[in-house]
C-alpha atoms as a PDB file:
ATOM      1  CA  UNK A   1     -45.502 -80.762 -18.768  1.00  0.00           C
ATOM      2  CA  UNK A   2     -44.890 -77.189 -17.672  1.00  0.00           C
ATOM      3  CA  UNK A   3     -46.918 -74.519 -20.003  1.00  0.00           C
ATOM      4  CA  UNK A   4     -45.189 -71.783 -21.451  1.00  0.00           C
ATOM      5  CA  UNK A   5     -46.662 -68.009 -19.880  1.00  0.00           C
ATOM      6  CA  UNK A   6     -47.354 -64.936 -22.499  1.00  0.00           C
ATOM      7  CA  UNK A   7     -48.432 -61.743 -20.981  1.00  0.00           C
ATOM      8  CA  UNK A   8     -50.278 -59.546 -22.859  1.00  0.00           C
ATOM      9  CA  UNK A   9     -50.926 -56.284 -21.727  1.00  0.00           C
ATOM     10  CA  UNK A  10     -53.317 -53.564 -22.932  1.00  0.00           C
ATOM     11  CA  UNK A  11     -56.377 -56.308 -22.926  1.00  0.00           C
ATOM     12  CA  UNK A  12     -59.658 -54.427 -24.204  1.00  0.00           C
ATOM     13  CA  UNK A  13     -62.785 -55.890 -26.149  1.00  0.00           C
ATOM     14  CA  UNK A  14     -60.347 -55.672 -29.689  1.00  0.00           C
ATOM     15  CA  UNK A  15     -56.787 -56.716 -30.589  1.00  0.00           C
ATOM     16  CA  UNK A  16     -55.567 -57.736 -26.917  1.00  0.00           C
ATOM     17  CA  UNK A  17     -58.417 -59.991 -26.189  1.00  0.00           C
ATOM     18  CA  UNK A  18     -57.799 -61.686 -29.956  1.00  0.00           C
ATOM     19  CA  UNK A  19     -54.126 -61.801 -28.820  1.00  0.00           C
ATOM     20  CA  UNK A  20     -54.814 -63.633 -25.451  1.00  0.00           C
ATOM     21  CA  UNK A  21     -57.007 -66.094 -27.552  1.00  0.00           C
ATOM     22  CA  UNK A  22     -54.258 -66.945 -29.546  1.00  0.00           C
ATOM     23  CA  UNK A  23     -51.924 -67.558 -27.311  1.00  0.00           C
ATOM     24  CA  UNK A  24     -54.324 -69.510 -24.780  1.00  0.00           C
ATOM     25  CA  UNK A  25     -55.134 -71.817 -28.128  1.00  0.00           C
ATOM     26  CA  UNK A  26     -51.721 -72.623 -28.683  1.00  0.00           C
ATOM     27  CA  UNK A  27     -51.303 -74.061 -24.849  1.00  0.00           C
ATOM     28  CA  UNK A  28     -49.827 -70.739 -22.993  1.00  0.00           C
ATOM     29  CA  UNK A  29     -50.949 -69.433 -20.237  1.00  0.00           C
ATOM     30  CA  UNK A  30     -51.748 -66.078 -20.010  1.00  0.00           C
ATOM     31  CA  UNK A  31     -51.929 -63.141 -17.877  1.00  0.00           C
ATOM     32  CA  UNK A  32     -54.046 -60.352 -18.805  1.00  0.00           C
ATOM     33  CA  UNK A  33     -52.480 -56.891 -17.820  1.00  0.00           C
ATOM     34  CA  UNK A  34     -55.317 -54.080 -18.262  1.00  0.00           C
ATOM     35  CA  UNK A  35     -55.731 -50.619 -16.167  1.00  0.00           C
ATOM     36  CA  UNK A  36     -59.371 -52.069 -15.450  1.00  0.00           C
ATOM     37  CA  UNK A  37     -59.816 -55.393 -14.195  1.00  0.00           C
ATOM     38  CA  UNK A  38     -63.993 -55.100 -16.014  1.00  0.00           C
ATOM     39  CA  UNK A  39     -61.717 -55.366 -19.510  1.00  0.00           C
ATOM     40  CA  UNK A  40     -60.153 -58.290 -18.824  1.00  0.00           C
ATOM     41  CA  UNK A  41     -62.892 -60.230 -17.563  1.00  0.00           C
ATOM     42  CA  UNK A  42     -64.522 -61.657 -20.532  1.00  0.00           C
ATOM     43  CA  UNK A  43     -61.780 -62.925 -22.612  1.00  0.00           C
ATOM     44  CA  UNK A  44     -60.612 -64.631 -19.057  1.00  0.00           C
ATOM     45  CA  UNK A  45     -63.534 -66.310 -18.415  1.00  0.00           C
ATOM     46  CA  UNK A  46     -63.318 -67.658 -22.268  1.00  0.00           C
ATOM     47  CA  UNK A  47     -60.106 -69.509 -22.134  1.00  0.00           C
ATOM     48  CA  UNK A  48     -61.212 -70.853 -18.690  1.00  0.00           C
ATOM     49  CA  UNK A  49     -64.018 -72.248 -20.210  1.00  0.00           C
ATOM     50  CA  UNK A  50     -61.530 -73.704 -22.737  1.00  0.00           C
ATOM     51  CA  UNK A  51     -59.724 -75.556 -20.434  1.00  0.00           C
ATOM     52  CA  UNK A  52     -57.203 -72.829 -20.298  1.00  0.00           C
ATOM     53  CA  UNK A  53     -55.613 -70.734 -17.715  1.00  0.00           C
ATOM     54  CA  UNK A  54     -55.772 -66.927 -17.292  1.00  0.00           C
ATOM     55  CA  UNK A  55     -55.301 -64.509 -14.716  1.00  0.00           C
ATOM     56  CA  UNK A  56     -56.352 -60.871 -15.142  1.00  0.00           C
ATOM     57  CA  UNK A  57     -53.939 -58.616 -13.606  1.00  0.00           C
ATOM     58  CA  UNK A  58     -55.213 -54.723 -13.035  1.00  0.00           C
ATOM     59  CA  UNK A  59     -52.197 -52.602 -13.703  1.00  0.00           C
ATOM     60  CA  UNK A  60     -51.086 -49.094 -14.939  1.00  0.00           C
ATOM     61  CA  UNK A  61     -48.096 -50.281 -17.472  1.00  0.00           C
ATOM     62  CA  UNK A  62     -46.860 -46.053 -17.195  1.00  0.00           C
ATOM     63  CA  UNK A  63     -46.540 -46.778 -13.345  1.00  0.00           C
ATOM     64  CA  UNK A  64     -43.016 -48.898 -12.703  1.00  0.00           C
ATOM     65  CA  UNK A  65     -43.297 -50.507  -9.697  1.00  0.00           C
ATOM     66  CA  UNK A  66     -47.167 -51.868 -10.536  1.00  0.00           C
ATOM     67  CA  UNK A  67     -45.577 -53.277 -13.802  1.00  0.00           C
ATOM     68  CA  UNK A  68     -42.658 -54.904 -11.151  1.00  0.00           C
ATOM     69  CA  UNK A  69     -45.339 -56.125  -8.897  1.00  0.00           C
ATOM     70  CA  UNK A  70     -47.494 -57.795 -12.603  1.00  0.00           C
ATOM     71  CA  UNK A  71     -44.802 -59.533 -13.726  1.00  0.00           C
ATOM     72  CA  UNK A  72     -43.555 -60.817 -10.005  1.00  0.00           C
ATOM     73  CA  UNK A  73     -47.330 -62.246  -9.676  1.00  0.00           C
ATOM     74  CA  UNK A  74     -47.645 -63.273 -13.206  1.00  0.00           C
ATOM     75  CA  UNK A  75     -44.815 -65.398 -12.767  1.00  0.00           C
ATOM     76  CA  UNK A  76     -45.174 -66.597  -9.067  1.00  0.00           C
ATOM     77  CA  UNK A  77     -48.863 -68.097 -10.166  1.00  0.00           C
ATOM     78  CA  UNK A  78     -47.824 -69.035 -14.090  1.00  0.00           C
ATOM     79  CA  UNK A  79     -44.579 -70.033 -14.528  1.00  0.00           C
ATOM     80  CA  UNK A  80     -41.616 -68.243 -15.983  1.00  0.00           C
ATOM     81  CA  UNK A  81     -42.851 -65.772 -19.172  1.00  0.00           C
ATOM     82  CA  UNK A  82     -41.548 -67.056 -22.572  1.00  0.00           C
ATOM     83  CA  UNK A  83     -43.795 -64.207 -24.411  1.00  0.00           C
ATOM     84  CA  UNK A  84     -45.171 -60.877 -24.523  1.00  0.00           C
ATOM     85  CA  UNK A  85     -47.546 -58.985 -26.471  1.00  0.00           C
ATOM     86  CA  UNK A  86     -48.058 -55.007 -25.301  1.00  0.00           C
ATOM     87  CA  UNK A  87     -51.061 -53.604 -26.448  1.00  0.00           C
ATOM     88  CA  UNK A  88     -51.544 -51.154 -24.050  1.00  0.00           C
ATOM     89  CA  UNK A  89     -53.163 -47.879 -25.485  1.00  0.00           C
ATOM     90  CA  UNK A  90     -54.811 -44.322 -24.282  1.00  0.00           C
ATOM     91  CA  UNK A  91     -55.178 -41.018 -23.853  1.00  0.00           C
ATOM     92  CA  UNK A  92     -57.420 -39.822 -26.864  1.00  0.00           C
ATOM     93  CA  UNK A  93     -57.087 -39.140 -30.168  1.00  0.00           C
ATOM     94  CA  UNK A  94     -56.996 -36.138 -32.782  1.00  0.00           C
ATOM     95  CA  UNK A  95     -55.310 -33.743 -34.920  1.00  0.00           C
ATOM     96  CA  UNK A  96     -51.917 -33.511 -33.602  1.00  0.00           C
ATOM     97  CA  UNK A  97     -51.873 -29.669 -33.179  1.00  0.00           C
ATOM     98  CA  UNK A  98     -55.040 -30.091 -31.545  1.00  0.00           C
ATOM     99  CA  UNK A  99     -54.065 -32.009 -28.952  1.00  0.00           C
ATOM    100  CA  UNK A 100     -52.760 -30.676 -25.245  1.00  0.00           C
ATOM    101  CA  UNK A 101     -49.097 -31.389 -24.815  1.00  0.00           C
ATOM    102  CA  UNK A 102     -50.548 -33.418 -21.625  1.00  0.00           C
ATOM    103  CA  UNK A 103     -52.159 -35.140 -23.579  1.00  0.00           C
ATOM    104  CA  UNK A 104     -49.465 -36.367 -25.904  1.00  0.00           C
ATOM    105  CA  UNK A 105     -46.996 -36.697 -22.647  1.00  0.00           C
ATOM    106  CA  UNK A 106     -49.671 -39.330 -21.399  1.00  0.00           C
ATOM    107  CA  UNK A 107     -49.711 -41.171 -24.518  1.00  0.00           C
ATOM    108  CA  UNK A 108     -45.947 -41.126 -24.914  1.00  0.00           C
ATOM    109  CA  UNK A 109     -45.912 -43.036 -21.518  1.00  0.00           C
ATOM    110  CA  UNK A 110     -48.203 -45.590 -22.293  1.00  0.00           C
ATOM    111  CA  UNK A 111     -46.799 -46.263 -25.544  1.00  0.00           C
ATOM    112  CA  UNK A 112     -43.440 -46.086 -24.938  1.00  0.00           C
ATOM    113  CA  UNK A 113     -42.121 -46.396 -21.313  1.00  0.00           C
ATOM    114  CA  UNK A 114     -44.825 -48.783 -20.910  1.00  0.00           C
ATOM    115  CA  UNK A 115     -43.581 -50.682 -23.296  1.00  0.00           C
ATOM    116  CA  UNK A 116     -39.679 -50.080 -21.594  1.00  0.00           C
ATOM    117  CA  UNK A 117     -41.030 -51.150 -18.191  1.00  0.00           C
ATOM    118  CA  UNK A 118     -42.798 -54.241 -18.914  1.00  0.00           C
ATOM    119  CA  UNK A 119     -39.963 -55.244 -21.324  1.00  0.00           C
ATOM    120  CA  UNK A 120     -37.464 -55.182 -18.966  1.00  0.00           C
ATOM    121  CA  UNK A 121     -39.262 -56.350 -15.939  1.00  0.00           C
ATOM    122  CA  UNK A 122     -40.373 -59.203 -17.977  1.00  0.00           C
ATOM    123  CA  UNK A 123     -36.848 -60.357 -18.143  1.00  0.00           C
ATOM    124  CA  UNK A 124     -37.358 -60.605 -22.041  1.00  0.00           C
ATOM    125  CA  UNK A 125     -34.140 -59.760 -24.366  1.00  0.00           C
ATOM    126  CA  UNK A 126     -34.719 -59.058 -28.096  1.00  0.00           C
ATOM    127  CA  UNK A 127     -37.481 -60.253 -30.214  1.00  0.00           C
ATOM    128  CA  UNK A 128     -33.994 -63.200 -30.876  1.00  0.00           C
ATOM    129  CA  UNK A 129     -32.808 -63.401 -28.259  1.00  0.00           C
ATOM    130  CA  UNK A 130     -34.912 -65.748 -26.117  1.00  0.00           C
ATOM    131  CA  UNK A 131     -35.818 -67.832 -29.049  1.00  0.00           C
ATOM    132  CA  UNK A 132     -34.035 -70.897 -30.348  1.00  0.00           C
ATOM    133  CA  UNK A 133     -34.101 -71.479 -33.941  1.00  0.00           C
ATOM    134  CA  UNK A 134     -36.821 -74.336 -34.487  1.00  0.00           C
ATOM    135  CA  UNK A 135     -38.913 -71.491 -31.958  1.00  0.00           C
ATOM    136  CA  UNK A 136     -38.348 -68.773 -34.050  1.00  0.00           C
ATOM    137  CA  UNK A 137     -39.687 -70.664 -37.468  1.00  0.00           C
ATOM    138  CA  UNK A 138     -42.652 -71.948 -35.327  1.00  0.00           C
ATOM    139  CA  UNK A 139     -43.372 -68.337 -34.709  1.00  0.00           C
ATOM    140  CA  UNK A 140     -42.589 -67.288 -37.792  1.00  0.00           C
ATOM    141  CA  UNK A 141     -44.843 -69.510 -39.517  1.00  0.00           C
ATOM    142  CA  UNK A 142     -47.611 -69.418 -36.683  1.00  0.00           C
ATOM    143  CA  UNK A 143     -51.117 -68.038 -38.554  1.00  0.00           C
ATOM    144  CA  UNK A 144     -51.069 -65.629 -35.938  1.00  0.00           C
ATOM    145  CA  UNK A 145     -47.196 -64.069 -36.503  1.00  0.00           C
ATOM    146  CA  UNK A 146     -46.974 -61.244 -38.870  1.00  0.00           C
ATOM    147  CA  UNK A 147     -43.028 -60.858 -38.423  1.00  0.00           C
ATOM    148  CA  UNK A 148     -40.108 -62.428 -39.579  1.00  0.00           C
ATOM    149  CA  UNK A 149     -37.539 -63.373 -36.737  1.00  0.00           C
ATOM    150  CA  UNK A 150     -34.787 -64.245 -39.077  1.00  0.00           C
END
């Protein structure tokens, strides 16, 4: 039986971690996608333990051809990726006209071309697309979906 691959990227100590738990517990395989490998580590070395299977993969999700050279690897080592969840967050916080316009360049790029890059590397359609009907009410109705895919 051939497990399906999520990649999550943006894995931290909070909501990615949680994320990568999820999906391990529901049989994926995962590959963790974080700017520090240290991040990753723990929530890795839980769904080993688990019997599951998770590779951390150190990555800047703003820089292109490392989010080519993630999603190559995740594949080559997991299998083709049926899911993704982007996480992937930075470059402080604050009052808005507080903030440097560096600063909120930065953030753009994580939060938004990162997002663009990995998408489209990830060879991912829409949020539909890729799903099948009887996948799309399993996710649907999954305790850890908050979405509606009809």
């Amino acid at each position: 039986m051939t497990m399906e691959t999520a990649v999550i990227a943006g894995v931290g100590p909070g909501l990615g971690s949680s994320l990568a738990r999820a999906f391990a517990r529901e049989g994926y395989a995962v590959a963790l996608i974080s700017r520090h490998s240290e991040s990753s580590e723990p929530v890795a070395e839980q769904i080993r333990s688990a019997g599951g299977k998770a590779i951390i993969i150190p990555a800047d999700v703003t820089q292109r051809q490392a989010v080519l050279k993630s999603v190559k690897r995740a594949s080559a080592e997991l299998g083709s990726i049926t899911a993704l969840a982007y996480n992937a967050s930075g470059y402080g916080r604050g009052a808005f006209l507080e903030i440097e316009p560096e600063q909120i360049r930065q953030s753009f790029d994580v939060g938004v071309m990162g997002v663009v890059h990995l998408r489209g590397r990830a060879g991912l359609g829409s949020s539909q697309s890729n799903f099948t009907a009887a996948q799309r009410d399993s996710i649907r109705d999954s305790k850890y979906s908050h979405h509606d895919f009809r």
